[in-house]
Protein backbone atom coordinates (compact mmCIF):
# COMPACT_ATOMS: atom_id res chain seq x y z
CA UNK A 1 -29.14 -16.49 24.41
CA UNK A 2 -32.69 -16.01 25.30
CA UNK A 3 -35.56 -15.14 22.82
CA UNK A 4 -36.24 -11.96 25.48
CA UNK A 5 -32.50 -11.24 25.20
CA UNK A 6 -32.53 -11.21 21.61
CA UNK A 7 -36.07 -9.75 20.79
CA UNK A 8 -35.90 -5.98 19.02
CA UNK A 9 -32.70 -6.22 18.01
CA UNK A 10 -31.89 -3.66 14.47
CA UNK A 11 -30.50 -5.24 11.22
CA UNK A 12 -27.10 -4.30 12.41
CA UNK A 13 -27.01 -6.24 16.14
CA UNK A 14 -28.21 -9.53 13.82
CA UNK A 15 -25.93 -9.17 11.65
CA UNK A 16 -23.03 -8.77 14.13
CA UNK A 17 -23.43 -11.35 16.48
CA UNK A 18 -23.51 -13.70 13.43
CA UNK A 19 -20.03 -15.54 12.54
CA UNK A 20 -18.50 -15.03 9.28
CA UNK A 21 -19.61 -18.01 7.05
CA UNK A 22 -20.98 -18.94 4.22
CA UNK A 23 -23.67 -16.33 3.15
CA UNK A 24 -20.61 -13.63 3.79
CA UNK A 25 -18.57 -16.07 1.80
CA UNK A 26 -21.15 -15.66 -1.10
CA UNK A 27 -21.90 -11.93 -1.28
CA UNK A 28 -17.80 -11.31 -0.79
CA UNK A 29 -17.26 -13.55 -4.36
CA UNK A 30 -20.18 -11.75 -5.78
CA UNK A 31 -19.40 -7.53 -5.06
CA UNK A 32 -15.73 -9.18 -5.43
CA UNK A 33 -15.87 -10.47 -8.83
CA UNK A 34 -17.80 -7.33 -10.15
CA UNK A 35 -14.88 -5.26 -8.56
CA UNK A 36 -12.11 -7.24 -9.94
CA UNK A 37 -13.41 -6.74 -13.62
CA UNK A 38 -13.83 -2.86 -12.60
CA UNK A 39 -9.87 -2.37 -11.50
CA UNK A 40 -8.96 -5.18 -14.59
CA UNK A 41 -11.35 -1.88 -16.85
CA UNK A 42 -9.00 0.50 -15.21
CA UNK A 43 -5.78 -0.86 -15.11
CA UNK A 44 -5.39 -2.24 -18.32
CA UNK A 45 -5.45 1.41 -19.67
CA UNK A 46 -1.46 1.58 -18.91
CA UNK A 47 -0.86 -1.58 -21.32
CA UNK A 48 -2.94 -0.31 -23.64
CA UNK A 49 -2.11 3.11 -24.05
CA UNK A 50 1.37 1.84 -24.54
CA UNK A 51 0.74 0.08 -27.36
CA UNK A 52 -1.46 2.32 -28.53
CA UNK A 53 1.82 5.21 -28.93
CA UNK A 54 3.86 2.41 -30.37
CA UNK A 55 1.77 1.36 -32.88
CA UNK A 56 0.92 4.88 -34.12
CA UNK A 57 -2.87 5.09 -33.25
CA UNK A 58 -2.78 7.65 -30.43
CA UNK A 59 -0.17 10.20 -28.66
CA UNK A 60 0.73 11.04 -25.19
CA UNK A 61 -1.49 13.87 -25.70
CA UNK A 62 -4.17 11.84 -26.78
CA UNK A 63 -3.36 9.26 -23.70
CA UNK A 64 -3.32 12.06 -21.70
CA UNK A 65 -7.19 13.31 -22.83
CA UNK A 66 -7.92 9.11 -22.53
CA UNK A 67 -7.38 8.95 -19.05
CA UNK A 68 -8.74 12.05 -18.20
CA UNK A 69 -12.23 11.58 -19.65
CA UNK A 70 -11.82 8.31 -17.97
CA UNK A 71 -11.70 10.28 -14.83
CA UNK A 72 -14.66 12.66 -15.64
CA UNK A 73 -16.69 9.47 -16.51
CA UNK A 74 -15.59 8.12 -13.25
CA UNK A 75 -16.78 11.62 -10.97
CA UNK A 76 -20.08 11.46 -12.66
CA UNK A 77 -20.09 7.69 -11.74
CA UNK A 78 -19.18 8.14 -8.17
CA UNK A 79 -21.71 10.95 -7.90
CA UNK A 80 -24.73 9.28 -8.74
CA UNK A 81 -23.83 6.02 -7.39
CA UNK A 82 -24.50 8.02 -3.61
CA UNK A 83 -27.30 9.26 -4.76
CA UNK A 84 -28.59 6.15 -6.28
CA UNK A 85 -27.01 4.08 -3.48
CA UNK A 86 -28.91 6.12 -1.01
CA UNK A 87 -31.93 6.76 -2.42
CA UNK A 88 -32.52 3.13 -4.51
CA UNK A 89 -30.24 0.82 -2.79
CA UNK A 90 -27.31 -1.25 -3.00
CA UNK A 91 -28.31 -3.40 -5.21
CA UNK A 92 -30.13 -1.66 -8.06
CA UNK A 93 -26.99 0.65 -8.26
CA UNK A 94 -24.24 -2.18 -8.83
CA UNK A 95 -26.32 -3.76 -11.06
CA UNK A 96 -26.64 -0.90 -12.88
CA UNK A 97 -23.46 0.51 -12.81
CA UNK A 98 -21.60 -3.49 -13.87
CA UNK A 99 -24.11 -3.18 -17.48
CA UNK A 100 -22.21 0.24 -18.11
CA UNK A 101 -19.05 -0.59 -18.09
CA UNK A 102 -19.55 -4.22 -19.47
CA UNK A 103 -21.72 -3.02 -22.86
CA UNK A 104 -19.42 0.32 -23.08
CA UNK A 105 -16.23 -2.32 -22.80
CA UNK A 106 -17.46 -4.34 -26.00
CA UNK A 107 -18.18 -1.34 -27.70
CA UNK A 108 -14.50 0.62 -27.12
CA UNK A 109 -13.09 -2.85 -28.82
CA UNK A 110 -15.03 -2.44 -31.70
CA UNK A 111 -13.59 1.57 -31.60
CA UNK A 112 -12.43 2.80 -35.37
CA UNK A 113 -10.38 5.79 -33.66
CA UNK A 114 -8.70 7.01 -30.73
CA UNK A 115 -11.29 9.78 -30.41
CA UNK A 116 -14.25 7.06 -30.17
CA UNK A 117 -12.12 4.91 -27.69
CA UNK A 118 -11.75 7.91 -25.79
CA UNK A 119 -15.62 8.41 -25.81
CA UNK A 120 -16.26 4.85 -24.75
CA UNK A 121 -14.02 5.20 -21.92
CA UNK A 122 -15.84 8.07 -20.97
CA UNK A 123 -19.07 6.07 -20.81
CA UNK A 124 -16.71 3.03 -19.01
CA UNK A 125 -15.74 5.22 -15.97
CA UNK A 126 -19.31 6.11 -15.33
CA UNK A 127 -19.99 2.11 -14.23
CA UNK A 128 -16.47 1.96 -13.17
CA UNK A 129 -16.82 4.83 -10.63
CA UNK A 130 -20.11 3.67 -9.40
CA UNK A 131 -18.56 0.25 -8.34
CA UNK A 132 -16.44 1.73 -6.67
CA UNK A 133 -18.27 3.27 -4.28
CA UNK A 134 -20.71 0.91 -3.68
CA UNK A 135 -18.62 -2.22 -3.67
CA UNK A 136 -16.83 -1.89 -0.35
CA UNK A 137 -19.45 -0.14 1.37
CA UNK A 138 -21.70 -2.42 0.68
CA UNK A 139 -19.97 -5.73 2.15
CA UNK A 140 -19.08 -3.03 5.09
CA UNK A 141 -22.65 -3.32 5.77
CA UNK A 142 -23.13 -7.21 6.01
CA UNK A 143 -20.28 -8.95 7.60
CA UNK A 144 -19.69 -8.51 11.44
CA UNK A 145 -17.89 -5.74 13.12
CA UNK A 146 -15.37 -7.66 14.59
CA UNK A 147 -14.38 -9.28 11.42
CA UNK A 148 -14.73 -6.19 8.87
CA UNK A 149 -11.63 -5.22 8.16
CA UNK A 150 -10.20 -8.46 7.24
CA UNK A 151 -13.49 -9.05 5.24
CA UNK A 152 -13.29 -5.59 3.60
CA UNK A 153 -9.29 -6.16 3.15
CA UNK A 154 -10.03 -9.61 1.30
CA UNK A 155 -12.69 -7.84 -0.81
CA UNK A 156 -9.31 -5.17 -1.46
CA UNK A 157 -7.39 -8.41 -1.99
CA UNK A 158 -9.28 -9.93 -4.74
CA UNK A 159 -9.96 -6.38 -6.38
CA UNK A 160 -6.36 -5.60 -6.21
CA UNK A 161 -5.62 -9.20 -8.22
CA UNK A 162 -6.18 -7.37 -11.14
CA UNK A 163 -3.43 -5.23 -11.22
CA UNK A 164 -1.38 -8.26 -11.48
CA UNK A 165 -3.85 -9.81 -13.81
CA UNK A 166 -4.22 -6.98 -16.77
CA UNK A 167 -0.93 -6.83 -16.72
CA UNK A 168 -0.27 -10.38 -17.34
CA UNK A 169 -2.78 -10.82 -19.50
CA UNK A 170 -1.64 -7.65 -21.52
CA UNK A 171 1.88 -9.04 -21.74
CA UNK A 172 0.24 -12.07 -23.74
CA UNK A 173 -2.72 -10.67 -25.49
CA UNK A 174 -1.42 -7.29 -26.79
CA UNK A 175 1.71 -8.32 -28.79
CA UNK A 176 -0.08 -11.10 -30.22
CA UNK A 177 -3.50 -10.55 -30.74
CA UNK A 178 -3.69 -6.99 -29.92
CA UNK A 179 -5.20 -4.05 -27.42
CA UNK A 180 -8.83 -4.93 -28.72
CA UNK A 181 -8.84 -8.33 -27.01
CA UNK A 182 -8.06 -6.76 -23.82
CA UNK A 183 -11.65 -4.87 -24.12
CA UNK A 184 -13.55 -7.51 -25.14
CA UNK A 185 -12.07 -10.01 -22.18
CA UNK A 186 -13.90 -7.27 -19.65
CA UNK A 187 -16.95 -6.68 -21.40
CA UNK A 188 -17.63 -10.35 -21.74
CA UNK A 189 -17.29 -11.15 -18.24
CA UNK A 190 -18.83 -8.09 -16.76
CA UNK A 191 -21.84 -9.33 -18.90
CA UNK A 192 -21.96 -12.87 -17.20
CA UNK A 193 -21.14 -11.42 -13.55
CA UNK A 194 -24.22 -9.15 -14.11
CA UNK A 195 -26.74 -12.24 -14.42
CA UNK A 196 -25.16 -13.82 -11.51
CA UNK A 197 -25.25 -11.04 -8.89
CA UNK A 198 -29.34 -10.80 -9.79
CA UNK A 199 -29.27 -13.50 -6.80
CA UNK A 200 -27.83 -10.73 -4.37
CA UNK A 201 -29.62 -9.59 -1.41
CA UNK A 202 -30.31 -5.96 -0.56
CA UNK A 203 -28.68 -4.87 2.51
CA UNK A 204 -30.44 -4.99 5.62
CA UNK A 205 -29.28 -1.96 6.94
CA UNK A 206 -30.26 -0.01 4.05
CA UNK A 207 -33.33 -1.54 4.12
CA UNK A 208 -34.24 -0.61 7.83
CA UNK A 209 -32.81 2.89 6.85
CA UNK A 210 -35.41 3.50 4.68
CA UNK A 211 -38.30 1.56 7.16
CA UNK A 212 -38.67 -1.67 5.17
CA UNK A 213 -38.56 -3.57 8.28
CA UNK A 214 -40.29 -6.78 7.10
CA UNK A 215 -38.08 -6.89 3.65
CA UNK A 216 -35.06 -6.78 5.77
CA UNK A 217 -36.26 -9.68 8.24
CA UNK A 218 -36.78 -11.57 5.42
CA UNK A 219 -33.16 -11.53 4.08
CA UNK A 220 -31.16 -11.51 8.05
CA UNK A 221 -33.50 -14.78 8.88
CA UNK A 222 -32.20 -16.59 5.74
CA UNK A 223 -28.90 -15.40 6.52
CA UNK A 224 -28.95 -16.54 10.34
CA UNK A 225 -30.58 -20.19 9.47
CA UNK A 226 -27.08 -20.59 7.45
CA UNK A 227 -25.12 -19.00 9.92
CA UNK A 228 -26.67 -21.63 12.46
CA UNK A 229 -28.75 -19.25 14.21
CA UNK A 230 -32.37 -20.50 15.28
CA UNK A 231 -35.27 -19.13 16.96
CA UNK A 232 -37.88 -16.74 16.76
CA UNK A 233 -36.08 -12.93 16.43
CA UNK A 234 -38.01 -9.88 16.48
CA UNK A 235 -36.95 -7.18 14.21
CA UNK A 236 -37.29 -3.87 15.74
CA UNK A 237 -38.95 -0.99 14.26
CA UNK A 238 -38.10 1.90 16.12
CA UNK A 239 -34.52 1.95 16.83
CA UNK A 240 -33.16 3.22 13.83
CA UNK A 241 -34.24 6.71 11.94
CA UNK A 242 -35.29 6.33 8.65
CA UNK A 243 -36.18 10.08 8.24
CA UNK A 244 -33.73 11.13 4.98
CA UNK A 245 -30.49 13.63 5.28
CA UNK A 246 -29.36 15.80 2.66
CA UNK A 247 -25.60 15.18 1.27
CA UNK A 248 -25.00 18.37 3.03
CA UNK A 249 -24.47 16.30 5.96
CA UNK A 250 -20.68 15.13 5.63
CA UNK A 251 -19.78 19.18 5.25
CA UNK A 252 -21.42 19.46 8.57
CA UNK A 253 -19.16 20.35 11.89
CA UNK A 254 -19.44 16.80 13.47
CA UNK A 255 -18.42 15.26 10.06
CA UNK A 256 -16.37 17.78 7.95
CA UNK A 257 -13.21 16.74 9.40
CA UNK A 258 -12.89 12.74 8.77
CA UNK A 259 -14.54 14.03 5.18
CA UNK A 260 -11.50 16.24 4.07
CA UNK A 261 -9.47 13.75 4.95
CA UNK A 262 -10.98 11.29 3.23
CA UNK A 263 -10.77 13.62 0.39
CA UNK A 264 -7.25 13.61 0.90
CA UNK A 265 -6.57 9.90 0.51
CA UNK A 266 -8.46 9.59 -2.39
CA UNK A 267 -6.43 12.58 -4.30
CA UNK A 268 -3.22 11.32 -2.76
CA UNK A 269 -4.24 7.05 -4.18
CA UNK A 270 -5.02 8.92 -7.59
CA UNK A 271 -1.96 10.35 -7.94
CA UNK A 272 -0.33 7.17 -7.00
CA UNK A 273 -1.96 4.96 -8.74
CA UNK A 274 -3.11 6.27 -12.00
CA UNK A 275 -0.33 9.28 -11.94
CA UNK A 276 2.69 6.57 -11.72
CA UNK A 277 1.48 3.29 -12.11
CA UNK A 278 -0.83 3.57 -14.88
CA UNK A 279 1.48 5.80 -16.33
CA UNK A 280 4.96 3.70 -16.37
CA UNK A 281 4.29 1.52 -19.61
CA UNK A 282 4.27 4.81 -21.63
CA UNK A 283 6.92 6.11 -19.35
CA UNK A 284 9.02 3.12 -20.42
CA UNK A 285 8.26 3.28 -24.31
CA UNK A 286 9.02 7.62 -24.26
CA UNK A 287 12.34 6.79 -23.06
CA UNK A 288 13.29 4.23 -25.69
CA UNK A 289 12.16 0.82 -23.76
CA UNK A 290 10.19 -2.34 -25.90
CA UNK A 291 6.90 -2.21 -24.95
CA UNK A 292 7.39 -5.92 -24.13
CA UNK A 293 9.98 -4.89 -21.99
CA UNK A 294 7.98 -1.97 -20.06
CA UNK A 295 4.82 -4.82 -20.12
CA UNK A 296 7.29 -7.28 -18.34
CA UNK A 297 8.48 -4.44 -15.38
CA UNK A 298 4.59 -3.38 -14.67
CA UNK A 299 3.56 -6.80 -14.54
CA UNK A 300 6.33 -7.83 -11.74
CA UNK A 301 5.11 -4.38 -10.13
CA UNK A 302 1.54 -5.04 -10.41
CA UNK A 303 1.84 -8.26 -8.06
CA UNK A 304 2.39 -5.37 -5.19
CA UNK A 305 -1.62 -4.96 -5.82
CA UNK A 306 -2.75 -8.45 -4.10
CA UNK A 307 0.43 -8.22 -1.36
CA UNK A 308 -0.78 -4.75 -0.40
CA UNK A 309 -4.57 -6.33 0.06
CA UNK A 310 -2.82 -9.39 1.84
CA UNK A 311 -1.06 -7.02 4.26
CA UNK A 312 -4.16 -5.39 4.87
CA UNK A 313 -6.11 -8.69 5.68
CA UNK A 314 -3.30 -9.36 8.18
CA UNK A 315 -3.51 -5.92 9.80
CA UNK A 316 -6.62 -3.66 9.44
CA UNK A 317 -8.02 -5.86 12.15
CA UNK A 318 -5.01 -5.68 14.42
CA UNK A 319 -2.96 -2.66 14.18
CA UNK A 320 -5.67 -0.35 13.07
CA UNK A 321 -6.90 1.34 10.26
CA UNK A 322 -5.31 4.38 11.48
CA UNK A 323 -1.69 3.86 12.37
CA UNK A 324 -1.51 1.36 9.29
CA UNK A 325 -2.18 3.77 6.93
CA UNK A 326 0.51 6.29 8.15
CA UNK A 327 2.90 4.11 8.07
CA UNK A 328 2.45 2.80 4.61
CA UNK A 329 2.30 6.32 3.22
CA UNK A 330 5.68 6.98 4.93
CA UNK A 331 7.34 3.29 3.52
CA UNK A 332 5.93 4.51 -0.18
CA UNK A 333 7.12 7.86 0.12
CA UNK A 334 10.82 5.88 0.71
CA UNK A 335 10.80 3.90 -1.96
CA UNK A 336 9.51 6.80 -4.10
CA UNK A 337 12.72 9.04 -3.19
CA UNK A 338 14.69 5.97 -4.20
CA UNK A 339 13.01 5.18 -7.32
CA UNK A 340 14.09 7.38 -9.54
CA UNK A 341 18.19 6.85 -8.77
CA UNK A 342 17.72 3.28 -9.00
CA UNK A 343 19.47 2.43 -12.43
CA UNK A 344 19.81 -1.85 -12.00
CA UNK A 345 16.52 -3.70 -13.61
CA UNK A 346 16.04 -5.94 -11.48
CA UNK A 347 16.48 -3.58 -8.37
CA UNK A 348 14.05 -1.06 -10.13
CA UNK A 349 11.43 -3.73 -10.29
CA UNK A 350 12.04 -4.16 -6.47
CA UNK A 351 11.74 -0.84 -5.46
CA UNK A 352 8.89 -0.35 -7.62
CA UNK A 353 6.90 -3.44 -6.26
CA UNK A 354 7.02 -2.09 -2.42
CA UNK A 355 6.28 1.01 -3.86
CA UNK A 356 2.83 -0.35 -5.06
CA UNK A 357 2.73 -3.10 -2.09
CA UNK A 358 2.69 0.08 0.14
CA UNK A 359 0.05 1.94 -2.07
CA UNK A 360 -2.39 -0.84 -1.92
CA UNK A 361 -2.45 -1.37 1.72
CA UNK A 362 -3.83 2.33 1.56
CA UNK A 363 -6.44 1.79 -0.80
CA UNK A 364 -7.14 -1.44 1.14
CA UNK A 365 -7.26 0.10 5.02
CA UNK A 366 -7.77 3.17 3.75
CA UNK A 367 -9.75 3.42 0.39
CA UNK A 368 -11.89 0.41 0.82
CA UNK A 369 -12.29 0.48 4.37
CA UNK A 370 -11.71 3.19 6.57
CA UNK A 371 -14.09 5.69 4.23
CA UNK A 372 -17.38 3.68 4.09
CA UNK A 373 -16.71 3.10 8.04
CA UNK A 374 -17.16 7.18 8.32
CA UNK A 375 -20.70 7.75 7.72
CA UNK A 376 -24.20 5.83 9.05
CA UNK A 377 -26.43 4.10 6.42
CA UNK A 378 -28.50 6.51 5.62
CA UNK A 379 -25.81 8.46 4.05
CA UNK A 380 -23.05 6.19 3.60
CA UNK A 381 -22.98 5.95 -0.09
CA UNK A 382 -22.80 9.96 -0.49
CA UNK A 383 -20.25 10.47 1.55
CA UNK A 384 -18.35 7.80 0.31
CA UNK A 385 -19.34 9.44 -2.88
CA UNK A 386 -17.94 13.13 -1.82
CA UNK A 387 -14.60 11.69 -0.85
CA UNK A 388 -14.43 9.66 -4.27
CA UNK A 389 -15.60 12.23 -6.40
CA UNK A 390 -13.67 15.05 -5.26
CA UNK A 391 -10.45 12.24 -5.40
CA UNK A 392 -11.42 11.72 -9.42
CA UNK A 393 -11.87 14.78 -10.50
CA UNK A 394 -8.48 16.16 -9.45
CA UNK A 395 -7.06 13.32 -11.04
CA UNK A 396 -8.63 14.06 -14.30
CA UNK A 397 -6.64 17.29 -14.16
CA UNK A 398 -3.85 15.71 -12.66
CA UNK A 399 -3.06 13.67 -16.22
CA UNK A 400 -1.64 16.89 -17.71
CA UNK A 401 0.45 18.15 -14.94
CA UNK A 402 1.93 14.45 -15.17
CA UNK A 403 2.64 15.10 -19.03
CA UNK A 404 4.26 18.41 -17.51
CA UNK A 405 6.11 17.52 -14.71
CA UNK A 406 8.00 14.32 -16.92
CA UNK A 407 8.36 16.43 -19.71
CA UNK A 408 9.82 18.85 -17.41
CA UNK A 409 12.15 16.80 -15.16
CA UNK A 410 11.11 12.81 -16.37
CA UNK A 411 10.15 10.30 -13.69
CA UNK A 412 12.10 11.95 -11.26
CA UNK A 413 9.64 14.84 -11.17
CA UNK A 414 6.66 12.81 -10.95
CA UNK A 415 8.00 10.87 -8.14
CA UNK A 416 8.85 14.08 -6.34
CA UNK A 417 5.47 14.99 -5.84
CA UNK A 418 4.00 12.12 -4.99
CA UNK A 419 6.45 11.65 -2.39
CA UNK A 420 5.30 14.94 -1.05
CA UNK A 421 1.87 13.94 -1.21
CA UNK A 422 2.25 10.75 0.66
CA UNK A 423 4.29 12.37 3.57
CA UNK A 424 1.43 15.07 4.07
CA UNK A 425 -0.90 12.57 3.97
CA UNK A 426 0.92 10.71 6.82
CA UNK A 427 1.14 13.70 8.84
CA UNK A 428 -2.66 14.48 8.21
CA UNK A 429 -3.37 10.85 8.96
CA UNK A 430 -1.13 10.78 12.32
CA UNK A 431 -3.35 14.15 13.61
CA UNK A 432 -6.84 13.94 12.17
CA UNK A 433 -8.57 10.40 11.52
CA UNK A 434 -10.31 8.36 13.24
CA UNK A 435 -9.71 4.18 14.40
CA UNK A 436 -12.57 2.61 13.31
CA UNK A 437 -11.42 -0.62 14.28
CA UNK A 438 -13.81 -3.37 15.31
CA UNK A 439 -16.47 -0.92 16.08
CA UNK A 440 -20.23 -1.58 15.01
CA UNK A 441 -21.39 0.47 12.28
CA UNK A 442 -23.94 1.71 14.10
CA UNK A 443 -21.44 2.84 17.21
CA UNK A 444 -18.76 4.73 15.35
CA UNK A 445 -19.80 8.51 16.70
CA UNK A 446 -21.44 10.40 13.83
CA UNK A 447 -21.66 13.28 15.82
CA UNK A 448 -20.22 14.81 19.24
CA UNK A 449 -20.09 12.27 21.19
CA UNK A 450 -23.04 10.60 20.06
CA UNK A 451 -23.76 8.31 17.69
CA UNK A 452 -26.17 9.93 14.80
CA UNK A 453 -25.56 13.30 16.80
CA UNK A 454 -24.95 16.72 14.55
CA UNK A 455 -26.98 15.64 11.92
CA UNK A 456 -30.21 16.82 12.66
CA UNK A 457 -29.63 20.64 10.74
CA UNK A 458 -29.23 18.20 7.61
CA UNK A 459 -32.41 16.41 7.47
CA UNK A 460 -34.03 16.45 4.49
CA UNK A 461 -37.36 18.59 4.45
């Protein structure tokens, strides 16, 4: 290629055209390892809190309040990572958020009641929702388009390694050394992950967004000389706008649609996920299980977490972001009408680990994916942010009607309406979202039938 060919080009056409290799490599291990230690924070709550009923120290209405003040820490979290996202980049907002939860980790071990543990959680999901949102979108916006969903899915992949790995780790460390360990594990290593992701580059993109053309070239020409990519390469200036938007902007007509349903798989994956899974130890224990026993079952069905990211490295590239996530809704809603008449151990733990398998290809295409993939840079983080916030928060309510609905009718009412959830999400899916699928950022339509159409009623005065 020409240096005429390839002068002006934006952050986003040189950092397309570059092959995946080892920078990507580098700033995949380092958003990955901050995310793993967030979904280790969250999903060694269902260990835990099991051990926390058995030994006396809390109840499931105290469980309940635990892992709903989890979820208000994490809406606040989500919130402000947007806006922080946005406004202050990438970078100073996962940094910020991974001290949160690491020094709030240390301190819930160190709790001398259930009502401080609860308040240190509280403090927990605000770093815990802010990764969240700017993990995935972030690597969105530095590996190439034609290899982003397998990127994005391995990012899912290695997050999703922690379901397997809290649970392991909790069906060592909590019957013999106890829940505090499990606390202290996190907080340590959220500590050291925060000194090595100061080495991090700033994305380009956001960069350019906000007209800090030369700080960008800086960072793509280091990234191209170890990509292999030589020769003079002038940045443009003009092609991108840099003028702000309001959040306003994903409620707008051209966006309001793939934002609602957004919103929709992030209420449906909370009800999954912390609604059954992080619910079953206690589950087990209320209806007369060991809590080694109910440790040993979540474990086997945790290991669905990394297959669901592996399946979505295989096929978020190839079938679609789309089509994959219908039909994983529809194979979880299945296994959840089988679930609760399933009565054999072994074929419980079966059904229950393509139950999860299928969950976590949605948070994988879906979740971590498909949602950052809606919105341009300058806004990316918010609406990211919307959809995750609005998902949270009607979890945080949705931890009582769980305590209802199984005090009411047991796991077989819980299951029921998720299974109802997942099959309107399918149909929703099916009618209303958008493939994304090897697209540039920068062409995926943000208005109609333009790209950064139908936003201009929603920049910022």
């Amino acid at each position: 290629m020409s240096i005429q060919q390839e002068a002006g080009l934006t952050a986003g056409e040189r950092l397309d055209r570059l092959s995946f290799g080892a920078p990507h490599r580098r700033i995949l291990v380092l958003i990955g390892s901050g995310m793993f230690l967030d979904a280790m924070e969250l999903y060694l709550a269902g260990g835990v809190l099991g051990a926390l009923v058995k030994e006396g120290y809390s109840t499931v209405a105290l469980n309940a309040q635990f892992i709903s003040w989890t979820f208000f820490g994490l809406v606040i979290g989500a919130w402000f990572a947007g806006i922080l996202g946005d406004r202050y980049g990438r970078r100073f907002c996962y940094q910020l958020n991974l001290a949160i939860f690491g020094l709030a980790s240390l301190a819930a071990a160190a709790s001398p009641s259930m009502q401080v543990l609860i308040a240190c959680r509280f403090v927990m999901g605000i770093g815990l929702g802010a990764e969240i949102v700017i993990g995935y979108g972030t690597l969105s916006e530095f590996v190439p388009a034609n290899v982003r969903g397998r990127a994005v899915s391995m990012l899912a992949l290695l997050t999703n390694m922690a379901v397997f790995v809290s649970a392991f780790l909790g069906l060592w460390i909590i019957p013999n050394f106890g829940w505090r360990y499990m606390f202290v594990i996190v907080g340590v290593c959220a500590i050291g992950v925060w000194f090595l992701r100061k080495s991090m580059p700033e994305s380009p993109r956001w960069l350019e967004s906000k007209g800090r053309f030369a700080e960008a070239d800086v960072i793509l020409r280091k990234m191209e000389t170890e990509s292999g990519v030589t020769g003079p390469v002038r940045q443009s200036t003009v092609a991108v706008p840099t003028e702000p938007v309001a959040v306003s902007v994903v409620f707008s007509r051209p966006l309001i649609t793939r934002t609602l349903v957004g919103i929709l798989l992030n209420v449906v994956m909370g009800f999954c996920l912390y609604g059954f899974l992080g619910w079953l130890p206690t589950f087990f224990v209320k209806q007369g299980f060991s809590i080694a026993s109910s440790l040993q079952w979540t474990t086997v069905m945790g290991l669905g977490g990394p297959v669901g990211g592996l399946i979505g490295w295989l096929v978020a590239d190839r079938w679609g972001r789309k089509w994959t996530v219908v039909t994983a809704s529809l194979v979880a809603a299945v296994m959840g009408v089988i679930y609760p008449n399933v009565h054999d151990q072994n074929l419980l733990m079966a059904v229950g680990f393509v139950l999860v398998t299928a969950a976590y290809v949605i948070v994988a295409v879906g979740f971590a994916l498909w949602v950052p993939e809606l919105y341009e840079t300058r806004y990316r983080m918010r609406g990211a942010a919307v959809c995750s916030t609005a998902g949270r928060l009607t979890t945080a309510g949705v931890q009582f009607v769980v305590v209802a609905l199984f005090g009411w009718g047991g796991v077989s009412a819980v299951v029921g309406v998720l299974v109802a959830m997942l099959v309107f999400q399918a149909v929703i899916f099916a009618v209303f979202a958008m493939e994304t699928r090897q697209r540039a950022l920068e062409k995926i339509p943000q208005g109609n039938g333009g790209v950064g159409g139908g936003v201009s009623a929603a920049v910022a005065s």
